[in-house]
Protein backbone atom coordinates (compact mmCIF):
# COMPACT_ATOMS: atom_id res chain seq x y z
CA UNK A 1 -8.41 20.59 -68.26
CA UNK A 2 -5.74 17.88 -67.75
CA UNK A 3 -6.82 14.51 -66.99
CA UNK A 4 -3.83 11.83 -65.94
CA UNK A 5 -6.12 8.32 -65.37
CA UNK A 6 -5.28 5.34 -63.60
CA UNK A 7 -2.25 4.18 -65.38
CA UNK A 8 -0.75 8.02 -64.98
CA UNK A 9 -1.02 7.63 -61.51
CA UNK A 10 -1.00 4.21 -60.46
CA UNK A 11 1.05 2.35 -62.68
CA UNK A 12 -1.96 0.09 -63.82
CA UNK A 13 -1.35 -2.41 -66.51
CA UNK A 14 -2.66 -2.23 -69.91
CA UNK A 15 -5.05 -4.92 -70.69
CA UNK A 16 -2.30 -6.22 -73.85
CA UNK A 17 0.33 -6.18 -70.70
CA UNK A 18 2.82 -4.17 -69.87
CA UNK A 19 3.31 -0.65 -68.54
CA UNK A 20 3.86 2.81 -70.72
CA UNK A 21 6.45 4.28 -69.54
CA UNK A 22 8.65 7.47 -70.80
CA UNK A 23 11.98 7.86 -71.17
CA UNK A 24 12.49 8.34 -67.20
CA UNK A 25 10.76 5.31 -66.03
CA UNK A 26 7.50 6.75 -64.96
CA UNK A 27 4.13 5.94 -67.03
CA UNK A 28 3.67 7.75 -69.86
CA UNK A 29 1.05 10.07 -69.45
CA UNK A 30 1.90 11.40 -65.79
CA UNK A 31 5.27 12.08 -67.65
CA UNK A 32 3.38 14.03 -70.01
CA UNK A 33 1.57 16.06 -67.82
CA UNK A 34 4.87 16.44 -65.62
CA UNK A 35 6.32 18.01 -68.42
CA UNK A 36 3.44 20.41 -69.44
CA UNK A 37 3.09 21.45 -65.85
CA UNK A 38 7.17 22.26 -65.38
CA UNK A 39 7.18 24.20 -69.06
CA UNK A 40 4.04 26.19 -67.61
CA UNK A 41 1.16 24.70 -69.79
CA UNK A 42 -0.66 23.30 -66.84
CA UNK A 43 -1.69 25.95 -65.26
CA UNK A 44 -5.48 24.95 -65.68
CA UNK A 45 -6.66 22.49 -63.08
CA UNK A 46 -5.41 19.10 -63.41
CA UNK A 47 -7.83 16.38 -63.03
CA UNK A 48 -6.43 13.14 -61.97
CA UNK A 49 -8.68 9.89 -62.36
CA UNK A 50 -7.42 6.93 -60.31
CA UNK A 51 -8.80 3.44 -61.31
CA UNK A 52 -9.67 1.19 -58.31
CA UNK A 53 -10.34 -2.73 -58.81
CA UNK A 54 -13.80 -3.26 -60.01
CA UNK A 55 -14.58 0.72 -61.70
CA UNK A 56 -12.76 4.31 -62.09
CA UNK A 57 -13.19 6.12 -58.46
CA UNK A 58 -14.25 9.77 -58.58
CA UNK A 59 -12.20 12.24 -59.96
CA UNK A 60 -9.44 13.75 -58.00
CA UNK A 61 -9.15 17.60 -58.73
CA UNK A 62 -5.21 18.61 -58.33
CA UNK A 63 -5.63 22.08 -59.94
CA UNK A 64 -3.43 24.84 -59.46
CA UNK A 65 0.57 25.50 -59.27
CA UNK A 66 0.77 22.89 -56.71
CA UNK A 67 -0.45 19.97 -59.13
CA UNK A 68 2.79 18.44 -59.76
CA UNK A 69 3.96 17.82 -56.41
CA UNK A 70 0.24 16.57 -55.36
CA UNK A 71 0.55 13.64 -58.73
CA UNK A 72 3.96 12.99 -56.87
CA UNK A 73 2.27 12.52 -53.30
CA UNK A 74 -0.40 10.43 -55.10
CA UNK A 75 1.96 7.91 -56.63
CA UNK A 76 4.01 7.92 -53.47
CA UNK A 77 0.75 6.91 -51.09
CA UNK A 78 -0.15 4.59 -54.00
CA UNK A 79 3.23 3.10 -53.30
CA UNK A 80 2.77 2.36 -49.70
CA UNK A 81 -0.44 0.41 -50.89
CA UNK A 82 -2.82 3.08 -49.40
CA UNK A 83 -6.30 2.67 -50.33
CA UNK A 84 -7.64 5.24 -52.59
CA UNK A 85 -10.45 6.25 -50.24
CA UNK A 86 -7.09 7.41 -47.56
CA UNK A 87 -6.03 8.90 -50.80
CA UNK A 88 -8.85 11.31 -51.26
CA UNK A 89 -9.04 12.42 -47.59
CA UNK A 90 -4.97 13.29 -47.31
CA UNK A 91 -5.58 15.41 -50.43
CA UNK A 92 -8.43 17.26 -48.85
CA UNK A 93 -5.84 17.71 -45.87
CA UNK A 94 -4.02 20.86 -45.55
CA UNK A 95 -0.25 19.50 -46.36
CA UNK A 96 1.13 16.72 -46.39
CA UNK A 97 2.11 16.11 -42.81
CA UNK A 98 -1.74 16.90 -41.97
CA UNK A 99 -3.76 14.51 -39.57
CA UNK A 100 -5.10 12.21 -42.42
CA UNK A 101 -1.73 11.15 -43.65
CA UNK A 102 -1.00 10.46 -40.15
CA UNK A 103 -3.84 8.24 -39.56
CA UNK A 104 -3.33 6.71 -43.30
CA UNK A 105 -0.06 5.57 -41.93
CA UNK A 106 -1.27 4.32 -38.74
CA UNK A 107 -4.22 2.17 -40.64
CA UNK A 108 -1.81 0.89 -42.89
CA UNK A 109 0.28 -0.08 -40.72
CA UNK A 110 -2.23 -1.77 -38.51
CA UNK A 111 -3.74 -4.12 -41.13
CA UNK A 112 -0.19 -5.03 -42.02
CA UNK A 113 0.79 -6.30 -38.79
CA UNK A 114 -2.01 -8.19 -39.25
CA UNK A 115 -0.76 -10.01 -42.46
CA UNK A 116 2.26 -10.28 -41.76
CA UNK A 117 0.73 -12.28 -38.41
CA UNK A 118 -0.87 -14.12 -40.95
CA UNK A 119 2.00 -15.24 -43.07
CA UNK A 120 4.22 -15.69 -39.97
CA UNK A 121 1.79 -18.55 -39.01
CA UNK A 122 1.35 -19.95 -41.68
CA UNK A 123 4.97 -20.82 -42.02
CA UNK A 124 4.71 -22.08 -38.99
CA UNK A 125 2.29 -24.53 -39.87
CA UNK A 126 4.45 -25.48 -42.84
CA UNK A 127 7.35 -25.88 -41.14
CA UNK A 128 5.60 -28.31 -38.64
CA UNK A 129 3.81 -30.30 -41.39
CA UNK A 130 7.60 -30.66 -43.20
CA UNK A 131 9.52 -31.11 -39.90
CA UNK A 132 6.83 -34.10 -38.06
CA UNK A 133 6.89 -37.86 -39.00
CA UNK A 134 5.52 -39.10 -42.27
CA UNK A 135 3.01 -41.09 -40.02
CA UNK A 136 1.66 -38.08 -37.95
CA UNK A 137 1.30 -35.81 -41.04
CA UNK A 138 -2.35 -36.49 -41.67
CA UNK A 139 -3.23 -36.31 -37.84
CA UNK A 140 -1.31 -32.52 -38.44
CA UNK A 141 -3.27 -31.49 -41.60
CA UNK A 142 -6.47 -32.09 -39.79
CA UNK A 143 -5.68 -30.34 -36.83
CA UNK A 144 -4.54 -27.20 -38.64
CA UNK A 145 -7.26 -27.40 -41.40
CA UNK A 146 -9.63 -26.81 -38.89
CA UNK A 147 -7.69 -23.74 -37.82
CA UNK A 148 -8.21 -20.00 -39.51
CA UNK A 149 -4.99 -17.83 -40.36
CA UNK A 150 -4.77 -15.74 -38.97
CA UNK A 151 -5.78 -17.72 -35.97
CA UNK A 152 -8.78 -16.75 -33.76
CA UNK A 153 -9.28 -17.49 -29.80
CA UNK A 154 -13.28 -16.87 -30.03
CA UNK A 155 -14.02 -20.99 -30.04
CA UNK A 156 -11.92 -20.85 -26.73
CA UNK A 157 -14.27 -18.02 -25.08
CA UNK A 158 -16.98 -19.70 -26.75
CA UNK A 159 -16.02 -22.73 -24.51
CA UNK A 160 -15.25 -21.19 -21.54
CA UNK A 161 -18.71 -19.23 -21.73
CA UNK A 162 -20.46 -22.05 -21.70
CA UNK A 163 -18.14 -23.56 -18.59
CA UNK A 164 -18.94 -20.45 -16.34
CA UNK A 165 -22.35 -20.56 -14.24
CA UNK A 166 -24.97 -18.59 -16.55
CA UNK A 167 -26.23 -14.76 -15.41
CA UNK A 168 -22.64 -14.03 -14.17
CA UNK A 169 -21.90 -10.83 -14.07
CA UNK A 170 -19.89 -9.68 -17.50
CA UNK A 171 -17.31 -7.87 -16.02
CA UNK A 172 -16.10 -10.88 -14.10
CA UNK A 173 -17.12 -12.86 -17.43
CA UNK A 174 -14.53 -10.79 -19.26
CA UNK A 175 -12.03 -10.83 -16.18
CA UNK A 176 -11.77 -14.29 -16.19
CA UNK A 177 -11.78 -14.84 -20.18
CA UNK A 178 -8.59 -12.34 -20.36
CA UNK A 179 -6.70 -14.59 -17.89
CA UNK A 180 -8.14 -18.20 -19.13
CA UNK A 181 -8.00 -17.63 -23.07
CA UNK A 182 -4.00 -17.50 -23.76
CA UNK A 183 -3.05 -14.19 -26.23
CA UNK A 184 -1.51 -15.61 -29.62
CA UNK A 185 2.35 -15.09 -30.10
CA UNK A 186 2.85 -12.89 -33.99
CA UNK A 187 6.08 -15.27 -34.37
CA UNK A 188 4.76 -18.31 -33.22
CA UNK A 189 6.83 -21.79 -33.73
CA UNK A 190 5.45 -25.06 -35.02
CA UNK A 191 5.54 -26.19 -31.59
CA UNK A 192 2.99 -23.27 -30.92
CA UNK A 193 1.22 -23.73 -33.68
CA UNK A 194 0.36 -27.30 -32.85
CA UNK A 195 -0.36 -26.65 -29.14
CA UNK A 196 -2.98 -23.98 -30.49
CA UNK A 197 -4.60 -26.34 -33.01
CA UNK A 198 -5.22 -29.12 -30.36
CA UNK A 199 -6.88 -26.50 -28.15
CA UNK A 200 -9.06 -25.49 -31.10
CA UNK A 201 -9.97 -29.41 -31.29
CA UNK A 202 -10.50 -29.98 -27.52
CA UNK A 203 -12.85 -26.76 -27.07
CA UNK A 204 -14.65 -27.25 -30.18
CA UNK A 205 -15.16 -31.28 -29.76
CA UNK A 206 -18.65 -31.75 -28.33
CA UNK A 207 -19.41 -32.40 -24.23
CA UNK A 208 -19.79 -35.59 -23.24
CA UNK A 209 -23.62 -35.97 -23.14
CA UNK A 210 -24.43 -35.53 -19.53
CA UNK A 211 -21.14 -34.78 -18.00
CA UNK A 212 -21.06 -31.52 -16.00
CA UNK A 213 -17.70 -29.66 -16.89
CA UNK A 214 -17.82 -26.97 -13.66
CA UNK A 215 -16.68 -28.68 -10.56
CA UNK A 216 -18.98 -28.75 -7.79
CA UNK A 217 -16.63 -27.27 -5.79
CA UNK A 218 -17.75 -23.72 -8.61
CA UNK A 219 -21.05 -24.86 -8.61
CA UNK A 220 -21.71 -23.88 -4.90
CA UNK A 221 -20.96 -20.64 -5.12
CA UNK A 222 -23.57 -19.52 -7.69
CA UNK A 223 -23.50 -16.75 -10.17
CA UNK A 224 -22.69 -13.63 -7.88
CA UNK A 225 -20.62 -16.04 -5.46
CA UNK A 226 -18.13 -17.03 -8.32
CA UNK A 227 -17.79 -13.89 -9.65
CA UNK A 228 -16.22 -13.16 -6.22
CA UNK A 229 -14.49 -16.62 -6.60
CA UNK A 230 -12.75 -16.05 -9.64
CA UNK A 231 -11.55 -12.58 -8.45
CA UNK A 232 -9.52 -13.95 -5.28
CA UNK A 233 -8.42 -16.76 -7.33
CA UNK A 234 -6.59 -14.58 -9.78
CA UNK A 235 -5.15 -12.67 -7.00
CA UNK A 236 -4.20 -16.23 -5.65
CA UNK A 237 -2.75 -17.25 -9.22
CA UNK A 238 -0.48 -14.25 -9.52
CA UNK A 239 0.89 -14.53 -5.73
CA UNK A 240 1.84 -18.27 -6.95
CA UNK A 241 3.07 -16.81 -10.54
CA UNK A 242 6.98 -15.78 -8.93
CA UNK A 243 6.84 -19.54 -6.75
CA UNK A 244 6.30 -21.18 -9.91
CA UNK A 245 8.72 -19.39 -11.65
CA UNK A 246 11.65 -19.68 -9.48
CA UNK A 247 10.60 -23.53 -9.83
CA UNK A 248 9.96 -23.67 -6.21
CA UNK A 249 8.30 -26.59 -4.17
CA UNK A 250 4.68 -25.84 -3.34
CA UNK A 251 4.38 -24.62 1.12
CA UNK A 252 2.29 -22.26 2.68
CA UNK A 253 1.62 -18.79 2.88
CA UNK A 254 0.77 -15.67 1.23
CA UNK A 255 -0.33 -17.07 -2.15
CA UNK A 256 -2.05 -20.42 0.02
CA UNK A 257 -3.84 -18.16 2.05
CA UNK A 258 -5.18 -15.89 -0.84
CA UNK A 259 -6.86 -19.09 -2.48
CA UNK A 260 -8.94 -20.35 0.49
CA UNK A 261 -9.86 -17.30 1.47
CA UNK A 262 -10.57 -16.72 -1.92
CA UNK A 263 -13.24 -20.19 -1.56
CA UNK A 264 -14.57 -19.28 2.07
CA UNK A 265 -15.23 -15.78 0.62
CA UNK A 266 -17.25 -17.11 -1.85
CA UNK A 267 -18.99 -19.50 0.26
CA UNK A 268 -19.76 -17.13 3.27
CA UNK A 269 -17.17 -19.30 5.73
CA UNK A 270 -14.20 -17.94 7.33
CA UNK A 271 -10.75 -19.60 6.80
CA UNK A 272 -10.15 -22.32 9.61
CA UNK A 273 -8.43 -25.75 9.70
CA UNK A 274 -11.89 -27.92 8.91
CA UNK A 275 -12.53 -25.75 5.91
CA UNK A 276 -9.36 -25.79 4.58
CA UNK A 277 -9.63 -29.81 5.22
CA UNK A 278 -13.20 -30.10 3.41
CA UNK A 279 -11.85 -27.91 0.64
CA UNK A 280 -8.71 -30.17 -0.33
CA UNK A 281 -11.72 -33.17 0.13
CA UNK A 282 -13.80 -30.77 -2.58
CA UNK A 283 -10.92 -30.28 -5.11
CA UNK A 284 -9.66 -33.43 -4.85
CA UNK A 285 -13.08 -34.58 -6.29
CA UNK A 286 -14.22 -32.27 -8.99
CA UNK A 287 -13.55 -32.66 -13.01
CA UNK A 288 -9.86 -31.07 -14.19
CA UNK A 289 -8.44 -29.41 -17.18
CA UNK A 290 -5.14 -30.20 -17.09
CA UNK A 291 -4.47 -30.46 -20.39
CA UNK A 292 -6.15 -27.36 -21.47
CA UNK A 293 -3.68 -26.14 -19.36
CA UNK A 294 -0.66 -27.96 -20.39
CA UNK A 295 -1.52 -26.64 -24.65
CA UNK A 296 -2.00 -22.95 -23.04
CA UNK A 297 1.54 -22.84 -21.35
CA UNK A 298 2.77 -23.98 -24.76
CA UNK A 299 1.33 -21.14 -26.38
CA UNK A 300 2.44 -18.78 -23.84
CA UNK A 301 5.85 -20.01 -23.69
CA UNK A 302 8.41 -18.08 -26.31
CA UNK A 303 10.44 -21.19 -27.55
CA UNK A 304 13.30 -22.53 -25.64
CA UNK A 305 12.05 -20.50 -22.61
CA UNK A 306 10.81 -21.57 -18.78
CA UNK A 307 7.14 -22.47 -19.19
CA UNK A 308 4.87 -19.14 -18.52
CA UNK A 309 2.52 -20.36 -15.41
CA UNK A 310 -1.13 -20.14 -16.63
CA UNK A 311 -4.13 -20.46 -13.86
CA UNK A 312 -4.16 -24.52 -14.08
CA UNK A 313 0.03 -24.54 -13.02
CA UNK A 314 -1.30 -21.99 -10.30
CA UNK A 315 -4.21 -23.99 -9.29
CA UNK A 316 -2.36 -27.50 -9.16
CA UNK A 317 0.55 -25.43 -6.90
CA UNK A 318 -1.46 -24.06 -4.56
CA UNK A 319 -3.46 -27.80 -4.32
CA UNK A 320 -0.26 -29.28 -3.07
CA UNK A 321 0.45 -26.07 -1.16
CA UNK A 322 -3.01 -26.90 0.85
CA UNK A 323 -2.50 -30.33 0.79
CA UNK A 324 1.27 -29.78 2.43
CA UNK A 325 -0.56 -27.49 4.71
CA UNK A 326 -2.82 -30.03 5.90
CA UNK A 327 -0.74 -32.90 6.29
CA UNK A 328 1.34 -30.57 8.31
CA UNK A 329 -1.23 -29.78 10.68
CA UNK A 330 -2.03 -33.37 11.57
């Protein structure tokens, strides 16, 4: 039996450095067994040991006629940075365009997007701790220092978990987390970058001890009520989405209308002139988070570009859309 180990098939280095190689470039031994195979010496099963990091992983048997091109395919999914255990299961695949190779690719491919996410925000966050002023580089350290790469949004659900009114129902939890957590650009800028960080910072900082971050305006509705809430006010947000893109000046209708009824929905009232008057009163008065906001359309934005709206533009369009509307009336 033919055995071609790790360096045969991987390449491995030798612990005095350096690679054995034959006269073609290839290691060594897997040129030695090449050559035994082609003259017709290897007709006994081949058994190919590939070293992994930490031990020797469990023989790979590549006996029969076939054994030359199967110590090709292994150095070629080696190559490609495949991990051994994909190795295995695209050998116990009929062929090599069989359903394991195919999912091999697709892994690999997968966890490299993510790295290369990785590396394409970190030089982000290089290029914005080179590019700011020597006076605001500490201030920029600590922001992104407290940051993972690749970054996560969980401390931003985290946050807005704990804003929503508790036993509400997790579909609408996970409705409104998909529209209020912002999705991460894979090419972000430094401009990005920092916008992100200082949302990490403002929804990981502690609560003010006794301040109440839902509005009262929320409050009211209670945990089936602003499950309701939410769902009208997305509606509302994505009416206003084209108004606020075409940069035009908040006025009633269709996208007006969809927000209060959204509120008198939720409150069991029906849309009329004195609620839509108590309701500017109610918004008017509750807590805001503008500049949650203001860091979120940063991230959303692709550099250079109109800002994306996000559900606080919305919101503070269709505010002065109401308040228009109610001046108008009087």
């Amino acid at each position: 039996m033919h055995q071609v180990d790790a360096d045969a098939v991987t390449g491995a280095q030798h612990p005095g450095g350096g690679h054995r190689r034959g006269r073609s470039g290839q290691p060594q031994r897997l040129e030695q067994g090449a050559q035994r195979l082609r003259s017709g010496q290897g007709g006994e099963p081949v058994q190919c040991r590939v070293a992994d990091v930490g031990g020797t992983a469990p023989a790979l048997p590549l006996g029969g006629p076939e054994a030359l091109e199967r110590l090709r395919l292994i150095r070629s999914l080696r190559a490609l940075d495949l991990p051994l255990p994909e190795v295995r299961r695209v050998l116990a695949d009929e062929g090599a365009a069989g359903r394991a190779l195919e999912d091999a690719v697709a892994g690999r491919l997968r966890d490299l997007g993510g790295e290369l996410k990785a590396l394409r925000w970190r030089q982000a966050a290089l290029r914005l701790v080179r590019e700011c002023p020597a006076g605001e580089r500490a201030d920029r350290l600590r922001l992104i220092g407290a940051v993972s790469i690749p970054p996560s949004t969980a401390p931003l659900a985290r946050f807005w978990r704990a804003w929503l009114p508790p036993r509400m129902p997790a579909r609408a939890v996970s409705a409104f987390l998909e529209a209020a957590v912002p999705q991460l650009p894979d090419e972000p800028d430094p401009a990005q970058v920092l916008a992100f960080a200082r949302l990490h910072a403002m929804t990981t900082a502690p609560c003010p001890a006794g301040r109440q971050p839902q509005p009262e305006v929320h409050r009211m509705a209670g945990a089936r009520g602003a499950a309701a809430l939410y769902a009208g006010l997305a509606e509302a947000y994505e009416l206003a989405g084209p108004q606020l893109r075409g940069a035009r000046d908040p006025h009633p209708g269709e996208a007006l209308d969809a927000y209060v009824a959204a509120y008198a929905g939720a409150y069991g009232s029906r849309d009329t002139r004195q609620f839509r008057r108590l309701l500017a009163a109610r918004l008017a008065a509750g807590p805001r988070l503008d500049r949650y906001w203001e860091l979120t359309a940063v991230v959303l934005t692709p550099p250079g570009g109109r800002p994306e709206p996000t559900p606080g533009s919305a919101d503070d369009w269709l505010r002065a859309a109401l308040e228009r509307d109610d001046t108008d009336a009087t």
